[in-house]
Protein backbone atom coordinates (compact mmCIF):
# COMPACT_ATOMS: atom_id res chain seq x y z
CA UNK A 1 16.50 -25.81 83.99
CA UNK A 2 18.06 -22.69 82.27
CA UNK A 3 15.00 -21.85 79.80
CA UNK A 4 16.94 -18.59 78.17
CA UNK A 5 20.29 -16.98 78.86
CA UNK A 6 20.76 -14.06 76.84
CA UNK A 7 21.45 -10.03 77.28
CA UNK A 8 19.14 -7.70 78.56
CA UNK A 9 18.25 -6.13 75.53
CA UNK A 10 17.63 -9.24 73.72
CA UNK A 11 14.50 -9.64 76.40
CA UNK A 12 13.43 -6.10 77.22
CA UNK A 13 12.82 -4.87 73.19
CA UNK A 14 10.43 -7.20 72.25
CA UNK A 15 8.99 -7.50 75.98
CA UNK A 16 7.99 -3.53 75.61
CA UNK A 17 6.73 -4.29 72.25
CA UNK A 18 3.73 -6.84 73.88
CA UNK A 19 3.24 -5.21 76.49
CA UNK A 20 1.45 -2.05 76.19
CA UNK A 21 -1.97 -4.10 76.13
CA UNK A 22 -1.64 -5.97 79.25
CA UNK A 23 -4.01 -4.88 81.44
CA UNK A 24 -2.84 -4.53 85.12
CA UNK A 25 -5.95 -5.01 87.06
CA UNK A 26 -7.75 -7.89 85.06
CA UNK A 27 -10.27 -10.57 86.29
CA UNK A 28 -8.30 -13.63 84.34
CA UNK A 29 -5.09 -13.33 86.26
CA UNK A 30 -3.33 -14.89 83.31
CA UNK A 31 -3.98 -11.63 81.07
CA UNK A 32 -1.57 -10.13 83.58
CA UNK A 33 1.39 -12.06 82.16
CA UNK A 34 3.00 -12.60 79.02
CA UNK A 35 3.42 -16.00 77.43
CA UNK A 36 7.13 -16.65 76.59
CA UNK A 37 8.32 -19.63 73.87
CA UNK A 38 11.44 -20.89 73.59
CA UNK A 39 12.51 -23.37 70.42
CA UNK A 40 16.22 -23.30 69.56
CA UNK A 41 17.54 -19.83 69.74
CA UNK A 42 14.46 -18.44 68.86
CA UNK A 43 12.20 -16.93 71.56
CA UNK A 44 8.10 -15.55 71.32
CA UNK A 45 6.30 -13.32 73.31
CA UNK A 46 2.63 -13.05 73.04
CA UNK A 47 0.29 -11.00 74.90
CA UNK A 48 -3.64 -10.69 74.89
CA UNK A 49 -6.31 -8.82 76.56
CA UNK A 50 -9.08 -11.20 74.64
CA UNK A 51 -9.74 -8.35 72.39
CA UNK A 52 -6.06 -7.69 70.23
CA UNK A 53 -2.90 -9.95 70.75
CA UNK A 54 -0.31 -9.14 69.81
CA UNK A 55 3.30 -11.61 68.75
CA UNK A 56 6.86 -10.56 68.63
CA UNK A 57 9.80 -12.95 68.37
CA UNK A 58 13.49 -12.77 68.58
CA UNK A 59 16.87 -14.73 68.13
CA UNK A 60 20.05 -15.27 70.09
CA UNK A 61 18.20 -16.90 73.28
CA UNK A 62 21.08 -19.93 74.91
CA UNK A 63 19.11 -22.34 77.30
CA UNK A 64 18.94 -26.03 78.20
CA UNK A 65 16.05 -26.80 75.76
CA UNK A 66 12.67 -25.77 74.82
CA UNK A 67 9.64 -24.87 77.06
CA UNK A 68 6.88 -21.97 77.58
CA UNK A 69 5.72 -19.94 80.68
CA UNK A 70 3.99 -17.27 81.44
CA UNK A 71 5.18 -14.73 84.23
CA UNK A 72 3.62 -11.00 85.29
CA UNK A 73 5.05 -8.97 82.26
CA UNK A 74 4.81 -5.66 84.17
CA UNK A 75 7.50 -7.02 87.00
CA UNK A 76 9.54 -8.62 84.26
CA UNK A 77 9.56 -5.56 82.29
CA UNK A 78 10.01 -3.03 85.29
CA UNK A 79 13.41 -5.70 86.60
CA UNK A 80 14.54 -6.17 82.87
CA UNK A 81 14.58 -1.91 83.06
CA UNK A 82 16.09 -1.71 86.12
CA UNK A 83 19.26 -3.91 85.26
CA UNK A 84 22.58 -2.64 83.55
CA UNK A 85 22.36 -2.50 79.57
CA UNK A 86 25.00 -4.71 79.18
CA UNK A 87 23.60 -7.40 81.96
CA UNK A 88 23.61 -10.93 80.68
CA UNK A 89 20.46 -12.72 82.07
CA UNK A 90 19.52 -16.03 83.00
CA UNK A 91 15.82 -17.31 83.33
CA UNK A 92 15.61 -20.44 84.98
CA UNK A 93 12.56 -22.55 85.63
CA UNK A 94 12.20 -24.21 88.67
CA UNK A 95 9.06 -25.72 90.84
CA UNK A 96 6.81 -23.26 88.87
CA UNK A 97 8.48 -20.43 89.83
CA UNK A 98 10.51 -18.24 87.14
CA UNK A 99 14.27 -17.34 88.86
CA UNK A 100 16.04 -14.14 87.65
CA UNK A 101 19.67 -13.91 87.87
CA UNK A 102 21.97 -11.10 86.43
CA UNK A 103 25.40 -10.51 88.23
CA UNK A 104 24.94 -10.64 91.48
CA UNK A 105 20.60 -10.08 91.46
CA UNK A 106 18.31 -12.25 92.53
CA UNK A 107 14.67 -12.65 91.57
CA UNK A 108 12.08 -15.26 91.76
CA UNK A 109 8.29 -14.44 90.13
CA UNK A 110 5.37 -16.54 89.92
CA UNK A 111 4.16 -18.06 86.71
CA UNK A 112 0.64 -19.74 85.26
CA UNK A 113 0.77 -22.69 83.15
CA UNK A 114 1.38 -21.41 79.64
CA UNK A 115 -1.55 -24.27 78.55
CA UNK A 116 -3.93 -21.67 80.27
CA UNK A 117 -2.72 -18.77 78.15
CA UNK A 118 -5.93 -17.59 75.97
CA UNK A 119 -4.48 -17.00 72.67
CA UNK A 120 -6.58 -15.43 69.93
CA UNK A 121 -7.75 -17.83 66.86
CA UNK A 122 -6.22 -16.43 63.48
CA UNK A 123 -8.96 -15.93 61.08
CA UNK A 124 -8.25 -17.57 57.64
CA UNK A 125 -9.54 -17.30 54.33
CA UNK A 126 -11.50 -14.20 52.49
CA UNK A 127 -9.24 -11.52 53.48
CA UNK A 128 -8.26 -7.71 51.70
CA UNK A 129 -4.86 -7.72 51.60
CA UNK A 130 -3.02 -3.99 51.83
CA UNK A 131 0.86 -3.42 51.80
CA UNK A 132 1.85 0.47 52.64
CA UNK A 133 5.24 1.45 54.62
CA UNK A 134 4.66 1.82 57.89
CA UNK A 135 4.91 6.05 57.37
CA UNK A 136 2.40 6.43 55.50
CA UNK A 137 -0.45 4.07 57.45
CA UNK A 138 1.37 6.20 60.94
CA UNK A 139 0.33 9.54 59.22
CA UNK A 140 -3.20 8.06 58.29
CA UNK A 141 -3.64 7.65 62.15
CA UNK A 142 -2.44 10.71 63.05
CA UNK A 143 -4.46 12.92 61.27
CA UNK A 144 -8.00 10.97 62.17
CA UNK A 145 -7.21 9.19 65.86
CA UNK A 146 -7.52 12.26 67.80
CA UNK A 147 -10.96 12.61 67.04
CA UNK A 148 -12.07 9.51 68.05
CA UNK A 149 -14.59 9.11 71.07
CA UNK A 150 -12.88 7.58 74.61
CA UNK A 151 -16.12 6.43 76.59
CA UNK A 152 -19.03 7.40 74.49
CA UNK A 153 -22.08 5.35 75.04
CA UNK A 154 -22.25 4.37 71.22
CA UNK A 155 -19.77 2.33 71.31
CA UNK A 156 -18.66 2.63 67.20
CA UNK A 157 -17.47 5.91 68.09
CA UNK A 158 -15.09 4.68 70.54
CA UNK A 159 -12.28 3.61 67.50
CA UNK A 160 -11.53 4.55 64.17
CA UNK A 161 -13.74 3.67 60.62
CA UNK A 162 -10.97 2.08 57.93
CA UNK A 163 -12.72 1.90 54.97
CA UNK A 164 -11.24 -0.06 52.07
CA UNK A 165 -12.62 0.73 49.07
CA UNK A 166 -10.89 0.09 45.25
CA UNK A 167 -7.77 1.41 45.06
CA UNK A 168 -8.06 4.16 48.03
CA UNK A 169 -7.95 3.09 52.18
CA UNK A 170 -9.46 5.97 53.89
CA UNK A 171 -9.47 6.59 57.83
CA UNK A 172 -12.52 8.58 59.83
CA UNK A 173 -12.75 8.90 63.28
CA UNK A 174 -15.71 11.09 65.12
CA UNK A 175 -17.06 11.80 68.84
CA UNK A 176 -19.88 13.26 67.78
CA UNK A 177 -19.10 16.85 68.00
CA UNK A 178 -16.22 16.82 65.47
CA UNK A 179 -14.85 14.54 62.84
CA UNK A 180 -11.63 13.96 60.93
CA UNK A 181 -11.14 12.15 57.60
CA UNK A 182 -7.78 11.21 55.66
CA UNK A 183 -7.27 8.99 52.92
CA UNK A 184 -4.31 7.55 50.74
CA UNK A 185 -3.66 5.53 47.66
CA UNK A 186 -3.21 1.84 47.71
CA UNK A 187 -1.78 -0.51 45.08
CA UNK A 188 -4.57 -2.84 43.49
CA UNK A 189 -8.76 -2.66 43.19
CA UNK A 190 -10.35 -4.02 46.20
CA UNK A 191 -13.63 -5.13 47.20
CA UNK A 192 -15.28 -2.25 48.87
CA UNK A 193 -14.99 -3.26 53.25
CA UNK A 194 -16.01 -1.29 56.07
CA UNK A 195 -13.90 -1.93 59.34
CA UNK A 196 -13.66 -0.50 63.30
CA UNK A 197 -10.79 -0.59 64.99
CA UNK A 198 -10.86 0.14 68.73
CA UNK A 199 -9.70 2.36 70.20
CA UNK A 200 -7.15 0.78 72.24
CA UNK A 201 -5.71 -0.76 68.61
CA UNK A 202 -5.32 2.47 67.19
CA UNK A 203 -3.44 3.67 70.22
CA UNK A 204 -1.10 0.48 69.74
CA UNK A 205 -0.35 0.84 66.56
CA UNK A 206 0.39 4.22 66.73
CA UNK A 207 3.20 3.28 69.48
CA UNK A 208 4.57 0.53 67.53
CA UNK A 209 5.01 2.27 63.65
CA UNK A 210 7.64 3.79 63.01
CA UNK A 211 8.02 6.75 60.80
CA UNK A 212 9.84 4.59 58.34
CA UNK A 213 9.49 3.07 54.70
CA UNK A 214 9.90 -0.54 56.51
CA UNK A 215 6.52 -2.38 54.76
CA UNK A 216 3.27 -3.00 56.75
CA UNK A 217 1.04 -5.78 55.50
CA UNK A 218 -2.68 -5.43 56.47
CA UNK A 219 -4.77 -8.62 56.24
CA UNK A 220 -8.51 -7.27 57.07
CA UNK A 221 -11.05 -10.33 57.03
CA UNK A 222 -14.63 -9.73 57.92
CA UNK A 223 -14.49 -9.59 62.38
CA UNK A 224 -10.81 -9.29 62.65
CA UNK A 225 -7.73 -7.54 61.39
CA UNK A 226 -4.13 -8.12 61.14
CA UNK A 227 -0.50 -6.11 60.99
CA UNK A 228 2.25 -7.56 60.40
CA UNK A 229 5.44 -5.30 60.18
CA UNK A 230 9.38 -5.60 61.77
CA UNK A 231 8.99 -8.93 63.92
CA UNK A 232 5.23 -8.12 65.55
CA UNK A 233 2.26 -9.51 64.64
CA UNK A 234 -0.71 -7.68 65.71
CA UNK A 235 -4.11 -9.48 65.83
CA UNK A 236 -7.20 -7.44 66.35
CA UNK A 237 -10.95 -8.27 66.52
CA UNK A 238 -13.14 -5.49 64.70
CA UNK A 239 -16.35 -3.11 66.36
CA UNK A 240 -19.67 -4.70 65.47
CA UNK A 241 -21.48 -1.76 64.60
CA UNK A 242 -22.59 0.71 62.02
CA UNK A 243 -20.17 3.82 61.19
CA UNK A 244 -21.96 7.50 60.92
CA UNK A 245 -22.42 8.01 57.33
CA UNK A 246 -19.55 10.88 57.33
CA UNK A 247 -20.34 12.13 53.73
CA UNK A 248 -23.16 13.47 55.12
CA UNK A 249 -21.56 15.45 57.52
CA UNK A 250 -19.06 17.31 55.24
CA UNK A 251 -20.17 20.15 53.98
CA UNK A 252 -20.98 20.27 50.26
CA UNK A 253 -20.75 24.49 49.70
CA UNK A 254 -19.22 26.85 51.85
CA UNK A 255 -19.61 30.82 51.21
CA UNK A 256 -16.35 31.99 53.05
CA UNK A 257 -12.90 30.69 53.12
CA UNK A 258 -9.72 31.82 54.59
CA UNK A 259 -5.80 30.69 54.49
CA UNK A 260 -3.83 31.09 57.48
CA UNK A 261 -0.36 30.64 59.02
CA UNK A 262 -1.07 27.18 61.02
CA UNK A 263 2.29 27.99 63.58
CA UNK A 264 0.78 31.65 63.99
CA UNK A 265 -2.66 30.34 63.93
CA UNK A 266 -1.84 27.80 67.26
CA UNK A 267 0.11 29.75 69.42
CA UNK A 268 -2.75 32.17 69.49
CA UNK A 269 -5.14 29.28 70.14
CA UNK A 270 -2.74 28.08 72.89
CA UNK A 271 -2.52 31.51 74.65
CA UNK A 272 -5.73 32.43 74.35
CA UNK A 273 -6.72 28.59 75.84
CA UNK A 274 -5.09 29.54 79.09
CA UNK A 275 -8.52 31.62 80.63
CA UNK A 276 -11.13 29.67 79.01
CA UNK A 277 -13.71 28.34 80.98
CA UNK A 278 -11.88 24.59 82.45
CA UNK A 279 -14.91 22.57 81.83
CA UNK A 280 -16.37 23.86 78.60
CA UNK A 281 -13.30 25.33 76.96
CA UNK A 282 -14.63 27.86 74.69
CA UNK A 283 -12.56 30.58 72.40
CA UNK A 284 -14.62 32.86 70.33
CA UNK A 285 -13.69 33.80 67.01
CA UNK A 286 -14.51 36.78 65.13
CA UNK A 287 -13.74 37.10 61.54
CA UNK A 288 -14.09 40.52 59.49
CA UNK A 289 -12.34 41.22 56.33
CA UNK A 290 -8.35 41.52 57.36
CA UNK A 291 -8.72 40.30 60.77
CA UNK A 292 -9.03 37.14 62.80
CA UNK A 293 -9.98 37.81 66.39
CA UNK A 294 -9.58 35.04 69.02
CA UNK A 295 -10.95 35.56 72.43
CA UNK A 296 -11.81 33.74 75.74
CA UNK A 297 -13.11 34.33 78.69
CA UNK A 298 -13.71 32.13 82.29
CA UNK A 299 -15.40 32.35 85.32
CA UNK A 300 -13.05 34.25 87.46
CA UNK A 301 -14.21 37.02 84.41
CA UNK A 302 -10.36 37.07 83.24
CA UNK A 303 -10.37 37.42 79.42
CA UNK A 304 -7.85 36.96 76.36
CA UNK A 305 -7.65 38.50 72.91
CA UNK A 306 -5.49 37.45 70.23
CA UNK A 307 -6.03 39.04 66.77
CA UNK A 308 -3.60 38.39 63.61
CA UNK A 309 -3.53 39.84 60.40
CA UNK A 310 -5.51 37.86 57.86
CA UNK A 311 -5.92 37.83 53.72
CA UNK A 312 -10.19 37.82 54.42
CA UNK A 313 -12.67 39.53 51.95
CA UNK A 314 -16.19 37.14 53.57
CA UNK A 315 -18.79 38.16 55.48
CA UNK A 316 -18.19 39.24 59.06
CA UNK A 317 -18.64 35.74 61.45
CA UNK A 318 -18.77 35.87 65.23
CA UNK A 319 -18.50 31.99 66.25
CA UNK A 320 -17.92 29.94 69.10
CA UNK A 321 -15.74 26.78 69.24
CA UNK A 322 -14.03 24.04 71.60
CA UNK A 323 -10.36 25.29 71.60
CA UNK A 324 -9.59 21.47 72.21
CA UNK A 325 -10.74 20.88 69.24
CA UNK A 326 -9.41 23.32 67.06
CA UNK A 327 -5.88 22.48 68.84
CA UNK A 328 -6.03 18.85 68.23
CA UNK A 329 -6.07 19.33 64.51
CA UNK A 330 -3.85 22.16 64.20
CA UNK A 331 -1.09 20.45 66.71
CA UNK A 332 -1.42 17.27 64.61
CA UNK A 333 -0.63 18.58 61.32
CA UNK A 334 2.61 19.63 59.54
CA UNK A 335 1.23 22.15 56.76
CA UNK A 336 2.11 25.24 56.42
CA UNK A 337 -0.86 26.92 56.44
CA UNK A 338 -4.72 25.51 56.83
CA UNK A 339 -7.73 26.77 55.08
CA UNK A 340 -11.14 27.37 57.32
CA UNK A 341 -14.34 27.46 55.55
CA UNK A 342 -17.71 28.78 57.16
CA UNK A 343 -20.95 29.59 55.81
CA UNK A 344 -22.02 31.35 59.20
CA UNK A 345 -22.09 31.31 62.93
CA UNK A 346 -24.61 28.78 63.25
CA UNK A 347 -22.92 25.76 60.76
CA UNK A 348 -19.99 23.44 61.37
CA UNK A 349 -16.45 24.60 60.20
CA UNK A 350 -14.45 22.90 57.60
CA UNK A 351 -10.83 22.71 58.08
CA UNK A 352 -8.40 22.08 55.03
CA UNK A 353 -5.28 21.74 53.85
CA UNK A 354 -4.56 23.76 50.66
CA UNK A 355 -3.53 21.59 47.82
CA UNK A 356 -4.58 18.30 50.00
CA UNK A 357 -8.16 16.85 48.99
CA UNK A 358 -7.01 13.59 51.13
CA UNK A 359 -7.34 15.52 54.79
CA UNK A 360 -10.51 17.09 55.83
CA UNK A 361 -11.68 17.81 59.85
CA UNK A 362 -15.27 19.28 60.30
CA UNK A 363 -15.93 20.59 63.66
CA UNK A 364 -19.42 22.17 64.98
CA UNK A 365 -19.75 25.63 66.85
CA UNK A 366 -21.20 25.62 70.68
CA UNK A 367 -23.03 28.42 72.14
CA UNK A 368 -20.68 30.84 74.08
């Protein structure tokens, strides 16, 4: 039977939405695929790796009647991308096997009963309930997700803290060796709830958002999470762990502060980045009233200096950083200028934005 006849565009769009969480190499074949659902005109995907899933759906879709299958959403997606924008396509399911046709093309995949598809059970009742636009809760990621740990042994550290509490949702993220915090107002006063995201959420959502005021409704119950926003539904369960307590590791007092170009600031970083050491990646910098000096050196004994002009009365400060580090943070902000504060060469750096007491990225020295 013709299961969907439609354009190409009608299937690739939401396919691409699902699909960024299949996982190629999987030991459930099944979480290979993506489940498709036709009723009427309207058509689902869903797609699951156990952990998130995540639901799009989409009119327009002509067919024979109603059914589900599920068929290797990489393939689908990689023909679907492959064809003419304009190609009309026709899915037809025959003898368990999914045929392709568009123009004169030909393709037949294998599918797995769409009864075997492992969907994820929707928490329900107690629940916060948070509607931002989609911009803002995008920004919130991208000024704490780069800190976040990618294999670290404590496994909390591999995702992001959200932690709801009254009227404010606030966002930390840490890999031990630096840590990034941004917050923003919400609408209402709400129970005070501590959440982790994984990792591999975060990175999904931050695909999927758009920089738009388009709403984003966040439903976050005690082990699992859920975004809704445009047609996807994403469905996440939470880390079971304990956060760092990250109040503890801002610093209270700092004795020297300094404001500085953040465009100036990086392309010295980024030069001076080119002969640090590859494995270690250290820059030293050296502050003295009116000048910032920025230097590196590797094992081939090559060496870089950058030094810029600064507005700097403190003490003099020789200290040694990560340049990764000091990049990430600089490369994902849009100020105009940053502020540093350091009490000496031995202490962790706080890094600011003037004017902004929602943003605040604390990173520790190394030994160079």
């Amino acid at each position: 039977m013709v299961l969907i006849k439609t354009q190409r565009d009608t299937l690739l769009a939401p396919l691409q939405s699902v699909s960024g969480i299949v996982e190629k190499r999987h030991t459930l074949p099944i979480l290979s695929n993506v489940l498709l659902e036709k009723k009427g005109e309207a058509l689902t995907f869903i797609a699951t790796d156990i952990e998130i899933q995540i639901t799009t759906n989409t009119q327009g879709a002509q067919g024979d009647g109603d059914g589900s299958v599920t068929v290797g959403a990489k393939k689908l997606q990689d023909i679907l991308r492959s064809l003419p924008d304009t190609a009309e396509v026709s899915l037809i399911l025959e003898d368990k096997r999914l045929q392709l046709r568009a123009g004169k093309s030909r393709f037949s995949l294998q599918t797995l009963p769409a009864d075997d598809f492992p969907r994820m059970a929707i928490a329900e009742g107690d629940a916060n309930r948070i509607s931002v636009t989609q911009k803002q809760f995008r920004q919130l990621l991208a000024q704490t997700q780069f800190a976040m740990a990618a294999q670290d042994v404590r496994y909390y550290l591999n995702g992001l803290l959200l932690l709801i509490d009254g009227g404010e949702l606030r966002a930390v993220a840490t890999d031990g060796h630096r840590l990034a915090f941004a917050s923003m107002p919400i609408d209402g006063e709400l129970p005070r709830q501590e959440l982790i995201l994984p990792r591999k959420t975060v990175l999904e959502l931050n695909r999927l958002l758009s920089d738009s005021d388009e709403p984003l409704l966040i439903e976050a119950a005690p082990n699992q999470i859920r975004f809704q926003f445009d047609h996807i539904n994403l469905v996440s369960k939470l880390i079971d762990g304990k956060f760092p307590d990250y109040e503890r590791v801002i610093p209270a007092t700092l004795k020297n502060a300094l404001e500085i170009n953040r465009v100036a600031l990086l392309a010295s970083m980024q030069r001076a980045a080119i002969l640090t050491n590859e494995k270690f990646r250290g820059v030293r910098l050296v502050l003295s009233p009116g000048s910032l000096k920025i230097m590196a050196a590797n094992a081939e004994q090559e060496e870089a200096q950058e030094e810029l002009e600064v507005d700097y009365a403190g003490d003099a400060i020789d200290i040694g950083f990560n340049v990764g580090y000091l990049l990430d943070v600089l490369n994902n902000s849009s100020a105009e200028t940053v502020q540093w504060g350091l009490n000496d060469s031995n202490s962790s750096a706080l890094v600011t934005i003037p004017g902004n007491e929602r943003f605040k990225y604390v990173v520790m020295p190394m030994r160079i």
